[in-house]
N, C-alpha and C. Protein backbone atom coordinates (compact mmCIF):
# COMPACT_ATOMS: atom_id res chain seq x y z
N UNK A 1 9.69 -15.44 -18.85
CA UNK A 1 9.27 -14.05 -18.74
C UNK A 1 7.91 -14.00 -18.05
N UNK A 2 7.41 -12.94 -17.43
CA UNK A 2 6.67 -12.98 -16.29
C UNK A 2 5.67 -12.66 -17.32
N UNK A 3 4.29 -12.87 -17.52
CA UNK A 3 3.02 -11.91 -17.66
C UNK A 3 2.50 -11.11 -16.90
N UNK A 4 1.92 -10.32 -17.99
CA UNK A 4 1.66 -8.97 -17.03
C UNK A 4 0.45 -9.39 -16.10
N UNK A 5 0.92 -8.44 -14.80
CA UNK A 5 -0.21 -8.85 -13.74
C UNK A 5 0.33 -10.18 -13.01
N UNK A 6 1.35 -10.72 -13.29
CA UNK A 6 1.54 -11.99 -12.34
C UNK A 6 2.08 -11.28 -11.01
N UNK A 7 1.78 -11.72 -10.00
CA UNK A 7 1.60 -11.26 -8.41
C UNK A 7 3.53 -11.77 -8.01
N UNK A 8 3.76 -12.90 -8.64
CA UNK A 8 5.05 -13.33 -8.04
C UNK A 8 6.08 -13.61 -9.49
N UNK A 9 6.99 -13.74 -8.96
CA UNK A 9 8.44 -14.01 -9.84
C UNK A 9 8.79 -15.54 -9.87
N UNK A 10 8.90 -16.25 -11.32
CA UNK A 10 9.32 -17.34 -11.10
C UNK A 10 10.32 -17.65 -10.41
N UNK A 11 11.38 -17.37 -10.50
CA UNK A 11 12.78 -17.48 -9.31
C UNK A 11 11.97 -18.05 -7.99
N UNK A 12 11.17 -16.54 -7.53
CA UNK A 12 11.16 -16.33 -6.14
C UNK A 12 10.09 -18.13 -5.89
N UNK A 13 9.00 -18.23 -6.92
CA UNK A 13 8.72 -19.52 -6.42
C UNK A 13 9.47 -20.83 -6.54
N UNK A 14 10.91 -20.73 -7.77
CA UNK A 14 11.61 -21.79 -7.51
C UNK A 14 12.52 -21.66 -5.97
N UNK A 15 12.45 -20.84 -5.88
CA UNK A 15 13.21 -20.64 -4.77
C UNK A 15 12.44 -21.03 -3.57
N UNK A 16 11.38 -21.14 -3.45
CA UNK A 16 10.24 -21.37 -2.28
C UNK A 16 10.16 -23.30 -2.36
N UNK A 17 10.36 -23.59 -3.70
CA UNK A 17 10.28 -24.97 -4.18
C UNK A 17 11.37 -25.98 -3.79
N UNK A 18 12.57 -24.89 -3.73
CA UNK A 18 13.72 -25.40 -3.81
C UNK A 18 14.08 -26.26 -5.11
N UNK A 19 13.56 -25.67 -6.09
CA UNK A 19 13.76 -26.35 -7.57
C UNK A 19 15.24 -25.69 -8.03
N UNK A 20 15.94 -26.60 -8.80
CA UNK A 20 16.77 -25.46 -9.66
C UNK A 20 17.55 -25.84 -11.07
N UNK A 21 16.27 -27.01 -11.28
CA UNK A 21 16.13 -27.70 -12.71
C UNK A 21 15.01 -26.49 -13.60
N UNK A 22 15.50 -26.45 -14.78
CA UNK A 22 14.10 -25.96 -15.45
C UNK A 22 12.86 -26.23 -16.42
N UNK A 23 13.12 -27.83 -16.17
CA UNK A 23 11.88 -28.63 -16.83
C UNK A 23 10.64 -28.09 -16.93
N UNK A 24 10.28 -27.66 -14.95
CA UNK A 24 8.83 -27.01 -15.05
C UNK A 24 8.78 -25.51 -14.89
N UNK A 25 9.62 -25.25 -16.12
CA UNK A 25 9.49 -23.63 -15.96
C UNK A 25 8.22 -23.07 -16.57
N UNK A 26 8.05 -23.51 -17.57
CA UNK A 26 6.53 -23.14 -18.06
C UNK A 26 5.69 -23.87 -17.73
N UNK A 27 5.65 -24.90 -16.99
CA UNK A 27 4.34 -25.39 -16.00
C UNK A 27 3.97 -23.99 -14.55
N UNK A 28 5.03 -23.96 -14.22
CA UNK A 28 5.15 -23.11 -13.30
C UNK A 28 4.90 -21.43 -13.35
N UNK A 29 5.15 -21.23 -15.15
CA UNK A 29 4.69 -19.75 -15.58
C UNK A 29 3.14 -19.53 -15.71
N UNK A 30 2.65 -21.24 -16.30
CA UNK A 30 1.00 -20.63 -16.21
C UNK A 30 0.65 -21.14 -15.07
N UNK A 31 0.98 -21.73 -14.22
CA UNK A 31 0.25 -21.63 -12.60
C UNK A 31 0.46 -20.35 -12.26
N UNK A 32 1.08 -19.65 -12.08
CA UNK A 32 1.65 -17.97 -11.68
C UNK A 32 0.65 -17.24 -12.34
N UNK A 33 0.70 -17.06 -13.18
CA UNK A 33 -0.73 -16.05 -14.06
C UNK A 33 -1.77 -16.91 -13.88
N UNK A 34 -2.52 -18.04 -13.28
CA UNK A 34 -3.30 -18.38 -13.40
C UNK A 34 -3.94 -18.23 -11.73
N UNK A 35 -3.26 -18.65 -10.95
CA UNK A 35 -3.10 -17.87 -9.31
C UNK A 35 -3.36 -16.65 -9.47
N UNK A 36 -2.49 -16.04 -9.76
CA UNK A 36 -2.37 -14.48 -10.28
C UNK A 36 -3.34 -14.04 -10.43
N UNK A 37 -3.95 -14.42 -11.17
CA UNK A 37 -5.40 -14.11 -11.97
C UNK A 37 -6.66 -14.32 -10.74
N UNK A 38 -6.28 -15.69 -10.56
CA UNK A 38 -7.45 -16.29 -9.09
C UNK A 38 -7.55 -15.28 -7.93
N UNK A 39 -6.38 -14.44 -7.47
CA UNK A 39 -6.35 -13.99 -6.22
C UNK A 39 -6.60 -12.38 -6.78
N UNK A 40 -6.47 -11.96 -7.86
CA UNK A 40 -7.57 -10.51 -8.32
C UNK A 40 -8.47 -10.43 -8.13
N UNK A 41 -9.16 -11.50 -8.82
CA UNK A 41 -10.69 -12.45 -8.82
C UNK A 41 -11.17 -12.06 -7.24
N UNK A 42 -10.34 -13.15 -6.80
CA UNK A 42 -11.01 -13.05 -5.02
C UNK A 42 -10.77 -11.62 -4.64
N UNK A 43 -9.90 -10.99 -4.58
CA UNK A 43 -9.78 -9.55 -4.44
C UNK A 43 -11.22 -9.09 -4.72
N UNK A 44 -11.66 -8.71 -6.04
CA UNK A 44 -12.52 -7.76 -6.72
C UNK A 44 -11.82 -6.21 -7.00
N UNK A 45 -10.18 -6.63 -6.83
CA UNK A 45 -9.71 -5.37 -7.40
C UNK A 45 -8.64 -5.83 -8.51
N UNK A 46 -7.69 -4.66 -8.50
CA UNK A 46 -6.29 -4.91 -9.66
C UNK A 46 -5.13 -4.74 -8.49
N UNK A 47 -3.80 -4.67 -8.51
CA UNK A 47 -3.13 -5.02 -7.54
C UNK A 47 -2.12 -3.77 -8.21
N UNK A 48 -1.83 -3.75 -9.13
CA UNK A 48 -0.80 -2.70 -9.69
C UNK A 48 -1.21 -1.74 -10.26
N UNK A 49 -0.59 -0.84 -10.04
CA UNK A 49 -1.20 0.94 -11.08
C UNK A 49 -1.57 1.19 -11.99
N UNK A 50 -2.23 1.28 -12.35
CA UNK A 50 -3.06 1.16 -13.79
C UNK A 50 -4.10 2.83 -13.73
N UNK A 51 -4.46 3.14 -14.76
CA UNK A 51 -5.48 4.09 -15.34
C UNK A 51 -6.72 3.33 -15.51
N UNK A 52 -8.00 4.40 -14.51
CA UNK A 52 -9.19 4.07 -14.69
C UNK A 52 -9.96 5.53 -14.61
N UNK A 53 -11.32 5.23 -15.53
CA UNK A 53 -11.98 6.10 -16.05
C UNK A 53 -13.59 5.37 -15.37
N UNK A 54 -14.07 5.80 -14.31
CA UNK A 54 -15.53 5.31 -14.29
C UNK A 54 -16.14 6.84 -14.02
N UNK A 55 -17.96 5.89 -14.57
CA UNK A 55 -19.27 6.45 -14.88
C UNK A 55 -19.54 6.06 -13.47
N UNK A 56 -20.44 7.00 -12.87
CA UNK A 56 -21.12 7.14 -11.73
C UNK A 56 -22.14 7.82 -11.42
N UNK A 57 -22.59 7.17 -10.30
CA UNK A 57 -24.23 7.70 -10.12
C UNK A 57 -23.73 8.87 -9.32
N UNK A 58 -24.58 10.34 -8.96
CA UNK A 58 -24.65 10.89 -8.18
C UNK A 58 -25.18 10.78 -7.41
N UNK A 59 -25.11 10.86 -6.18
CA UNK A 59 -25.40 10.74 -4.90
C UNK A 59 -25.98 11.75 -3.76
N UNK A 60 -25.42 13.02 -4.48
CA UNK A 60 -25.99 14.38 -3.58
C UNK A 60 -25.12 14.25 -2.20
N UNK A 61 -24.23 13.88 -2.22
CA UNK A 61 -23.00 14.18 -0.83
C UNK A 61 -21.91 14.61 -1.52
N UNK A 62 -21.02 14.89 -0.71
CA UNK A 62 -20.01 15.36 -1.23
C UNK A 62 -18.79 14.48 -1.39
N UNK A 63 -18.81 13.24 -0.97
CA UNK A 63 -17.75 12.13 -1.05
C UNK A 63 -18.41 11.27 -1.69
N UNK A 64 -17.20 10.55 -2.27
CA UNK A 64 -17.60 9.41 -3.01
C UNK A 64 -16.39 8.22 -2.97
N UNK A 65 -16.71 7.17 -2.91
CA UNK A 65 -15.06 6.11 -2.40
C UNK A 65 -14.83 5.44 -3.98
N UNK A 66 -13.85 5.68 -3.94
CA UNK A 66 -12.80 4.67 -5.39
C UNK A 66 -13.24 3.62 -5.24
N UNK A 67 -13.61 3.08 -6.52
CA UNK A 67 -13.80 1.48 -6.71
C UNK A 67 -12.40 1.11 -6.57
N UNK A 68 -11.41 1.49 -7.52
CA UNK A 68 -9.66 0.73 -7.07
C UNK A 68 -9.32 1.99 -5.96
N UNK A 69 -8.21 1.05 -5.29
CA UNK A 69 -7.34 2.16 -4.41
C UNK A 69 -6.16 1.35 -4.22
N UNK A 70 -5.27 1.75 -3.67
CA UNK A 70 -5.13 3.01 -3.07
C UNK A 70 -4.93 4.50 -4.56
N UNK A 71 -5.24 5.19 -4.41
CA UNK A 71 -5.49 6.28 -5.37
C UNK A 71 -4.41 7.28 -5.56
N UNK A 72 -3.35 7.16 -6.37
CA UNK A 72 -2.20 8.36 -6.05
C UNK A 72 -2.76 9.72 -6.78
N UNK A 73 -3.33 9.43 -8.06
CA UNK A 73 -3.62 10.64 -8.88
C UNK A 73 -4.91 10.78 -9.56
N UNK A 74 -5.63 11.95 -9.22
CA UNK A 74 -6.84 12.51 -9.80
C UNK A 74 -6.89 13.30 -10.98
N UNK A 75 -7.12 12.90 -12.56
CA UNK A 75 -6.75 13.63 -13.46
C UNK A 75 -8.06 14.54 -13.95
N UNK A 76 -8.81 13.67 -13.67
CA UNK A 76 -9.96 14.69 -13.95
C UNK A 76 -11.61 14.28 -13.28
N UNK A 77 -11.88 15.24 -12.68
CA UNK A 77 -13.75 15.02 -12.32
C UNK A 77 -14.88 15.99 -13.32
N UNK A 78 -15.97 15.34 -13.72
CA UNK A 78 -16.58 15.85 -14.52
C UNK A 78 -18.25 15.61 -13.62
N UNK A 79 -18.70 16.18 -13.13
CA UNK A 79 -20.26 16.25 -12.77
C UNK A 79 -21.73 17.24 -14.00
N UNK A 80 -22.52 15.95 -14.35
CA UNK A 80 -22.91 16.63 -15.27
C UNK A 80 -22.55 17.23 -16.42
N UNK A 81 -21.21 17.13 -16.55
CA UNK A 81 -20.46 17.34 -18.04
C UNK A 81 -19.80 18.79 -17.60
N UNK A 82 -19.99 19.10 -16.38
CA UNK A 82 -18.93 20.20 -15.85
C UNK A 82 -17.92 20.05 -15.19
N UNK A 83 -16.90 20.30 -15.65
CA UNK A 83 -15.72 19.87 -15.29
C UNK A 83 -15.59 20.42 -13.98
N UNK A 84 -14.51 20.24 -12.63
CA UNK A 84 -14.85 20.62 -11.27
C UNK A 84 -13.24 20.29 -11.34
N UNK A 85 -12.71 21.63 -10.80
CA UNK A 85 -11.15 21.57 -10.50
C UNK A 85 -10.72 20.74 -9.32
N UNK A 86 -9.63 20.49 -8.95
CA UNK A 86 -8.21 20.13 -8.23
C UNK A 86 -8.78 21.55 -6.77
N UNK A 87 -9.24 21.44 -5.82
CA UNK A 87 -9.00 21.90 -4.80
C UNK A 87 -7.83 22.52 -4.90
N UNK A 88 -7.35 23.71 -4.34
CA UNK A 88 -5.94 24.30 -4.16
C UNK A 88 -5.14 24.32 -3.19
N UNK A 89 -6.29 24.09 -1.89
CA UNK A 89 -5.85 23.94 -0.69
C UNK A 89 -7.54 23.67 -0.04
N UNK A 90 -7.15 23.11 1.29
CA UNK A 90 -8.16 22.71 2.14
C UNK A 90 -8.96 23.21 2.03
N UNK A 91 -9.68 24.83 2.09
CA UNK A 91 -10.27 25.61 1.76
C UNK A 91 -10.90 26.18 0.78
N UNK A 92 -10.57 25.80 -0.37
CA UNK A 92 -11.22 26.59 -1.61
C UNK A 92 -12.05 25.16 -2.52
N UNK A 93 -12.69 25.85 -2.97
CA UNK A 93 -13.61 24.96 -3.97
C UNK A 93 -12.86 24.01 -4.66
N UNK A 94 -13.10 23.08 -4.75
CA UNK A 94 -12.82 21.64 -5.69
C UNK A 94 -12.54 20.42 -5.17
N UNK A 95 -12.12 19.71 -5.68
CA UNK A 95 -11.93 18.35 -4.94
C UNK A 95 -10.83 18.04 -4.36
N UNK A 96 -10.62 17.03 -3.27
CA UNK A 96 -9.74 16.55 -2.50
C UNK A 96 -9.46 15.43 -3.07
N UNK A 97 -8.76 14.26 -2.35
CA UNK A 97 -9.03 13.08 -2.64
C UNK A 97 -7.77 11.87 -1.71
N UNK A 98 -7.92 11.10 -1.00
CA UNK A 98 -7.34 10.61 -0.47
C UNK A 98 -7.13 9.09 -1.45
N UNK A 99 -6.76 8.25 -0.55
CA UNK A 99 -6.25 6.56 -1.28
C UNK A 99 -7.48 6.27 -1.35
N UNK A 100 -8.26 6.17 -0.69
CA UNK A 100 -9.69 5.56 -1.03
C UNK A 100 -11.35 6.43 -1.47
N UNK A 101 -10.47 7.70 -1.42
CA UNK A 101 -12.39 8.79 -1.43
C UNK A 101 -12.11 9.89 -1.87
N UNK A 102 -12.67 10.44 -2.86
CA UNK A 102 -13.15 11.86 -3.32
C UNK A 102 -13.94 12.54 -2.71
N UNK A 103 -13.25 14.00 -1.83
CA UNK A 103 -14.43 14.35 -1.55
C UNK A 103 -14.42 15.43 -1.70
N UNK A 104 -15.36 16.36 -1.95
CA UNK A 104 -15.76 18.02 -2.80
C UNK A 104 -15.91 18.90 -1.52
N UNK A 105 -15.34 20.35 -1.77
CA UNK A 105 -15.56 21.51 -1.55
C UNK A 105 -15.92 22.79 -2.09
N UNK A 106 -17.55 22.90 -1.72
CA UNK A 106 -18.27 24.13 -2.50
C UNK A 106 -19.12 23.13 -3.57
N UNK A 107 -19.20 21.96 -4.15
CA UNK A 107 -19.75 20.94 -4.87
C UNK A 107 -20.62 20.01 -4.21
N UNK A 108 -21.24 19.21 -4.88
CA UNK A 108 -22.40 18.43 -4.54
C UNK A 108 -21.89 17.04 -5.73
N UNK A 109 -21.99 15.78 -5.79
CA UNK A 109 -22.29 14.90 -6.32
C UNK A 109 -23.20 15.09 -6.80
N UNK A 110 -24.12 15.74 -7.68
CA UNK A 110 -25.92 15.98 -7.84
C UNK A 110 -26.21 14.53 -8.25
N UNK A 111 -27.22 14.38 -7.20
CA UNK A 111 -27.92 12.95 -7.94
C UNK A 111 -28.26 12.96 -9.37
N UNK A 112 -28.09 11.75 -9.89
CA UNK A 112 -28.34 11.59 -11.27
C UNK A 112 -27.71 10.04 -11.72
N UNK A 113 -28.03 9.79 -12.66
CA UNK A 113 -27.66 8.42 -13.12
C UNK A 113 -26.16 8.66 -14.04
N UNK A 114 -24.72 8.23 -13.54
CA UNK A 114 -24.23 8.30 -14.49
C UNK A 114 -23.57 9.86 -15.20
N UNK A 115 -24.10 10.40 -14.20
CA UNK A 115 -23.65 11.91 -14.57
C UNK A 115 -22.04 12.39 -13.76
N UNK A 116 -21.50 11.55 -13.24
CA UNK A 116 -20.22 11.46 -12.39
C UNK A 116 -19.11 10.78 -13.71
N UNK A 117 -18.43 11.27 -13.45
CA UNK A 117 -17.20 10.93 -14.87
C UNK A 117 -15.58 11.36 -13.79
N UNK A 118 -14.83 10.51 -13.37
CA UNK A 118 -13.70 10.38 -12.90
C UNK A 118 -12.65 9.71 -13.75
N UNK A 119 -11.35 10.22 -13.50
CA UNK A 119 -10.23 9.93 -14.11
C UNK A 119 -9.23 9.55 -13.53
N UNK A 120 -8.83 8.45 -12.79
CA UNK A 120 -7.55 8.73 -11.75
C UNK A 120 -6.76 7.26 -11.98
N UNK A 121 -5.75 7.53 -11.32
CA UNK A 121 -4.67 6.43 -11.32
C UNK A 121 -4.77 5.53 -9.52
N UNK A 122 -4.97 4.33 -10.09
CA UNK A 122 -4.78 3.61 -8.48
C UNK A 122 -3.71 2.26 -8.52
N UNK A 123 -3.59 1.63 -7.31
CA UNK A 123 -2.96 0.70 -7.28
C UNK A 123 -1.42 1.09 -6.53
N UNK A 124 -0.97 -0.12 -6.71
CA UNK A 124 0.53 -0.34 -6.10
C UNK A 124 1.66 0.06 -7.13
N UNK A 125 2.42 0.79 -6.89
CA UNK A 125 3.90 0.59 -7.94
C UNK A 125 4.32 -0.72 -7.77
N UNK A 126 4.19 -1.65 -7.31
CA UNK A 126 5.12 -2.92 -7.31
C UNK A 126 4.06 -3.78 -6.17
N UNK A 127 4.06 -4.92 -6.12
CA UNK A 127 3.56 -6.05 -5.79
C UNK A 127 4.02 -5.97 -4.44
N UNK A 128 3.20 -5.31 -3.17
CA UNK A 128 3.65 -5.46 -2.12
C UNK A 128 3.78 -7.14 -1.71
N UNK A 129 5.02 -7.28 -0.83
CA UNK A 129 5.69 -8.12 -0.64
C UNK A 129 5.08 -9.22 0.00
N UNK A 130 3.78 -9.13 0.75
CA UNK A 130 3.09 -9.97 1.32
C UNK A 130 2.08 -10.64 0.31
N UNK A 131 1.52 -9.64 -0.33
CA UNK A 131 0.58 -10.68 -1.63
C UNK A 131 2.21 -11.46 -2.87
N UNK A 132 2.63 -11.19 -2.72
CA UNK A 132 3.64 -11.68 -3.54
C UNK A 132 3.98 -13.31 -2.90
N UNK A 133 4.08 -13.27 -1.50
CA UNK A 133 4.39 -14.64 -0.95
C UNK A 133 3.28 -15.21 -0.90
N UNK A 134 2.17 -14.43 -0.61
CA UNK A 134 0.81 -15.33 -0.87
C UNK A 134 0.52 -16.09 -2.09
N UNK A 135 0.74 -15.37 -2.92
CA UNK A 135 0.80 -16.25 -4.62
C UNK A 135 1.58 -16.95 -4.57
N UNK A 136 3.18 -17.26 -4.34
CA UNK A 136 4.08 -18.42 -4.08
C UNK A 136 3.65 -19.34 -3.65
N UNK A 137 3.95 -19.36 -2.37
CA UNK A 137 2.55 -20.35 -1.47
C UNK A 137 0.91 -21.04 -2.29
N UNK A 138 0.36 -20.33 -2.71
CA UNK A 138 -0.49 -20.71 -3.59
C UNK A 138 -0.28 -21.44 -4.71
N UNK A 139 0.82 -20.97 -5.80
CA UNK A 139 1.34 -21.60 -6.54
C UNK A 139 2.25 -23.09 -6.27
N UNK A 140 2.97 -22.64 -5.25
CA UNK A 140 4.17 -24.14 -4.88
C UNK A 140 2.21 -24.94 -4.26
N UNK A 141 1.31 -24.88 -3.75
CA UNK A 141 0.69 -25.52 -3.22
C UNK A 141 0.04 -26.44 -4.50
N UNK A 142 -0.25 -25.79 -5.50
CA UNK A 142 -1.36 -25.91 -6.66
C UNK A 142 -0.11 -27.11 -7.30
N UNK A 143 0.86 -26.63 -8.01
CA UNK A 143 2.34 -27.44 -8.31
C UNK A 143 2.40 -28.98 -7.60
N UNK A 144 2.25 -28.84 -6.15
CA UNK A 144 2.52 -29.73 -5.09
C UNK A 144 1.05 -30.88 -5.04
N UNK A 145 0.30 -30.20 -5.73
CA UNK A 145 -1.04 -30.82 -5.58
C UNK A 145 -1.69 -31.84 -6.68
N UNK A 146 -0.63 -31.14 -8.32
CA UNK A 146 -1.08 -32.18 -9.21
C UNK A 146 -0.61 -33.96 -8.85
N UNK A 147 0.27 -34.03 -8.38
CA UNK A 147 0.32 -35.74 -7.64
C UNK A 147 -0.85 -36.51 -7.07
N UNK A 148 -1.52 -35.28 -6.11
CA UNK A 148 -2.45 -36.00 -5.74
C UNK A 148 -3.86 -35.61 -5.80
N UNK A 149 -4.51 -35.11 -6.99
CA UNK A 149 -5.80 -34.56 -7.75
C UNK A 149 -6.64 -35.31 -6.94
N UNK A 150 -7.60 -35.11 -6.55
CA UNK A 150 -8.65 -35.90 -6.00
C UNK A 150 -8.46 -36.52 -4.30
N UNK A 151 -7.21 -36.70 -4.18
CA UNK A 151 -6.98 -37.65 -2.68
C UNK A 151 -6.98 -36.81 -1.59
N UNK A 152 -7.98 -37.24 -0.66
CA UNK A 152 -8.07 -36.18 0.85
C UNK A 152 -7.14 -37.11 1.46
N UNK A 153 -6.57 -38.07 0.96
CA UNK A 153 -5.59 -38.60 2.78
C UNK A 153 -5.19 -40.03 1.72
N UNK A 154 -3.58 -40.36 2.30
CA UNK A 154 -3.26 -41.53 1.56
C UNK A 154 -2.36 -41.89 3.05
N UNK A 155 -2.60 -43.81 2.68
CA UNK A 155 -2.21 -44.38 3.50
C UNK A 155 -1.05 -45.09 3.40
N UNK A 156 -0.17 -45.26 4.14
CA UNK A 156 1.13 -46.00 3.42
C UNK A 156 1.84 -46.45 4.80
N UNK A 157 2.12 -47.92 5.21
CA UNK A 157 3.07 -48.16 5.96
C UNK A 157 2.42 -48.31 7.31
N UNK A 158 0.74 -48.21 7.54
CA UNK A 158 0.35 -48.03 8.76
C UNK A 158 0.18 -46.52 8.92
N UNK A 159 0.89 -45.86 8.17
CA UNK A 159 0.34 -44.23 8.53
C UNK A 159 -0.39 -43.49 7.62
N UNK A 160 -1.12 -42.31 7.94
CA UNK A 160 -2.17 -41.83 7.14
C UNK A 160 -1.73 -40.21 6.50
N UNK A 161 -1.55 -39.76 5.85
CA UNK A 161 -1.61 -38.63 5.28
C UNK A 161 -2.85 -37.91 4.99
N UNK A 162 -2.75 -36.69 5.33
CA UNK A 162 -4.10 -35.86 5.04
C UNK A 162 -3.51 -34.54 4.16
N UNK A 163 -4.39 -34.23 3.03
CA UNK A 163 -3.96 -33.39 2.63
C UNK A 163 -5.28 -31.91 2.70
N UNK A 164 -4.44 -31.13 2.51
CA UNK A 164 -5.73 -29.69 2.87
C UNK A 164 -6.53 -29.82 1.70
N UNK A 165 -7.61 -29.56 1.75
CA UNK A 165 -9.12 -29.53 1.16
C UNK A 165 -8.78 -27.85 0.45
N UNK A 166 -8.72 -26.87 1.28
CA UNK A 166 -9.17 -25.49 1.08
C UNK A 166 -8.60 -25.28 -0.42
N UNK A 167 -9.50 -24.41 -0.63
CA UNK A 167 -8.88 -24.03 -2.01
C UNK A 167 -7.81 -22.74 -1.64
N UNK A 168 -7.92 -22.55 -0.18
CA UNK A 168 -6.43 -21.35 -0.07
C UNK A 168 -5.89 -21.83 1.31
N UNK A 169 -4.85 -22.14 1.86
CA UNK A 169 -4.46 -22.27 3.20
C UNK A 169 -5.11 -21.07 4.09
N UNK A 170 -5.60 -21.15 5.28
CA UNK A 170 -5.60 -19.48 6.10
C UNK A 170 -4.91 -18.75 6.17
N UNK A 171 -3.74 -18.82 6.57
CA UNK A 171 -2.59 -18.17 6.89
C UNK A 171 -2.81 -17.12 4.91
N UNK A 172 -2.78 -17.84 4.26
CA UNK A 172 -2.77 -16.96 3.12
C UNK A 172 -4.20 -15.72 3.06
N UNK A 173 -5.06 -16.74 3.14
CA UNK A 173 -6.61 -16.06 3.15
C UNK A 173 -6.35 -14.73 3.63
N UNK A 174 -5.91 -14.62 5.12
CA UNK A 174 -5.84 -13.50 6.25
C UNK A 174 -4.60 -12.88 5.88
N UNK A 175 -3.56 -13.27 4.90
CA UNK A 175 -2.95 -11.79 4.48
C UNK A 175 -3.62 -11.33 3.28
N UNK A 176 -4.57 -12.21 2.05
CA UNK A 176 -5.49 -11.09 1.04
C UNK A 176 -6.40 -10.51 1.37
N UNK A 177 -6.86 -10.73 2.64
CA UNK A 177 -8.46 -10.42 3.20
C UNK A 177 -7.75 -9.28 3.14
N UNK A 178 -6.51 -8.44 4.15
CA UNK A 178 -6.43 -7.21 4.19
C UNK A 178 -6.79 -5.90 2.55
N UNK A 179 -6.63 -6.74 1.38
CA UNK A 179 -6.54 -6.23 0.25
C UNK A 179 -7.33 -6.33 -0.78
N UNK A 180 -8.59 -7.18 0.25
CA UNK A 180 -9.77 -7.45 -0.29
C UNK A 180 -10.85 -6.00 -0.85
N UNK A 181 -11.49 -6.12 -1.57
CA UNK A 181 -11.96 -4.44 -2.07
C UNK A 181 -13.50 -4.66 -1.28
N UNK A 182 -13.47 -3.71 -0.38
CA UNK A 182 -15.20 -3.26 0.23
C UNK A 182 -15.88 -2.47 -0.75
N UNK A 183 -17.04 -2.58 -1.01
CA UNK A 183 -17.83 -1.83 -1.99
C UNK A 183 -18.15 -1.02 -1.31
N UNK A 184 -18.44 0.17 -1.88
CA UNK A 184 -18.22 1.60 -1.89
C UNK A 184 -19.89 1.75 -1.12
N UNK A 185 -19.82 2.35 -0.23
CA UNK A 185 -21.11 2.95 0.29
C UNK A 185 -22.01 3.87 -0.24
């Protein structure tokens, strides 16, 4: 059974393994949540939909960018302990809000420490399909790697083996970079 927050499906990495014994099924469940876990980390975000509630500084503009995104739902903004409606349309007073930014009409962020109070829902419904193979890959790599703990290159027969150093292949790096979290301006 998967833990929550694991990025990939055991199957899908036996299937990447070409395993279809199940000796290392629970070797293979805590590499998955433990990857899983590593590539949030490197993120600096959450990957699936979840409810968040942050405290914020005011700023005195009228936008402000989501710490998580992409952002489907805004349940509540509070400035100064005054609550500030749902915009109705482009035009009328209250807030907007796209995947990544809140931004006010007829309102101000008023500077202040902490006087910003947001309520919204962000993230993915489901593990888009590219961080999902990235964790596979990561995982079959980590799996593939306890044999040889410590060895940059083994020799055998006259020939030399090299094994990768990185703690992530590139090819992986440059599909999380896209989903990497920029701090908020």
């Amino acid at each position: 059974m998967a833990a929550p927050g694991d990025l990939a499906l055991l199957d899908d990495v036996k299937a990447w393994l070409n395993l279809a014994t199940t000796g290392d099924d629970d070797l293979l469940g805590r590499l998955i949540t433990a990857v899983s876990t590593g590539i949030v980390t490197w993120l600096g975000r959450q990957i699936l939909s979840a409810d968040y509630q942050e405290t914020r500084d005011g700023t005195g503009g009228r936008t402000l960018a989501f710490i998580q995104a992409p952002v489907s739902a805004v349940a509540s903004l509070t400035i100064d302990d005054r609550p500030i409606p749902a915009a109705a349309d482009a035009h009328s007073p209250g807030y907007l809000f796209s995947a990544s930014r809140l931004s006010l009409l007829g309102y101000r962020f008023r500077p202040g420490l902490g006087n910003v109070q947001i309520s919204y829902t962000a993230g993915y419904p489901a593990v888009p399909a590219d961080i999902a193979q990235a964790c596979i890959q990561l995982v079959a790599m980590r799996y593939r790697e306890r044999d040889r703990i410590g060895l940059v290159s083994k020799g055998l027969g006259g020939e030399t083996t090299s094994f990768v150093q990185a703690a992530m292949p590139q090819d992986v790096a440059a599909v999380l970079q896209r989903y990497r979290r920029v701090a908020p301006c």
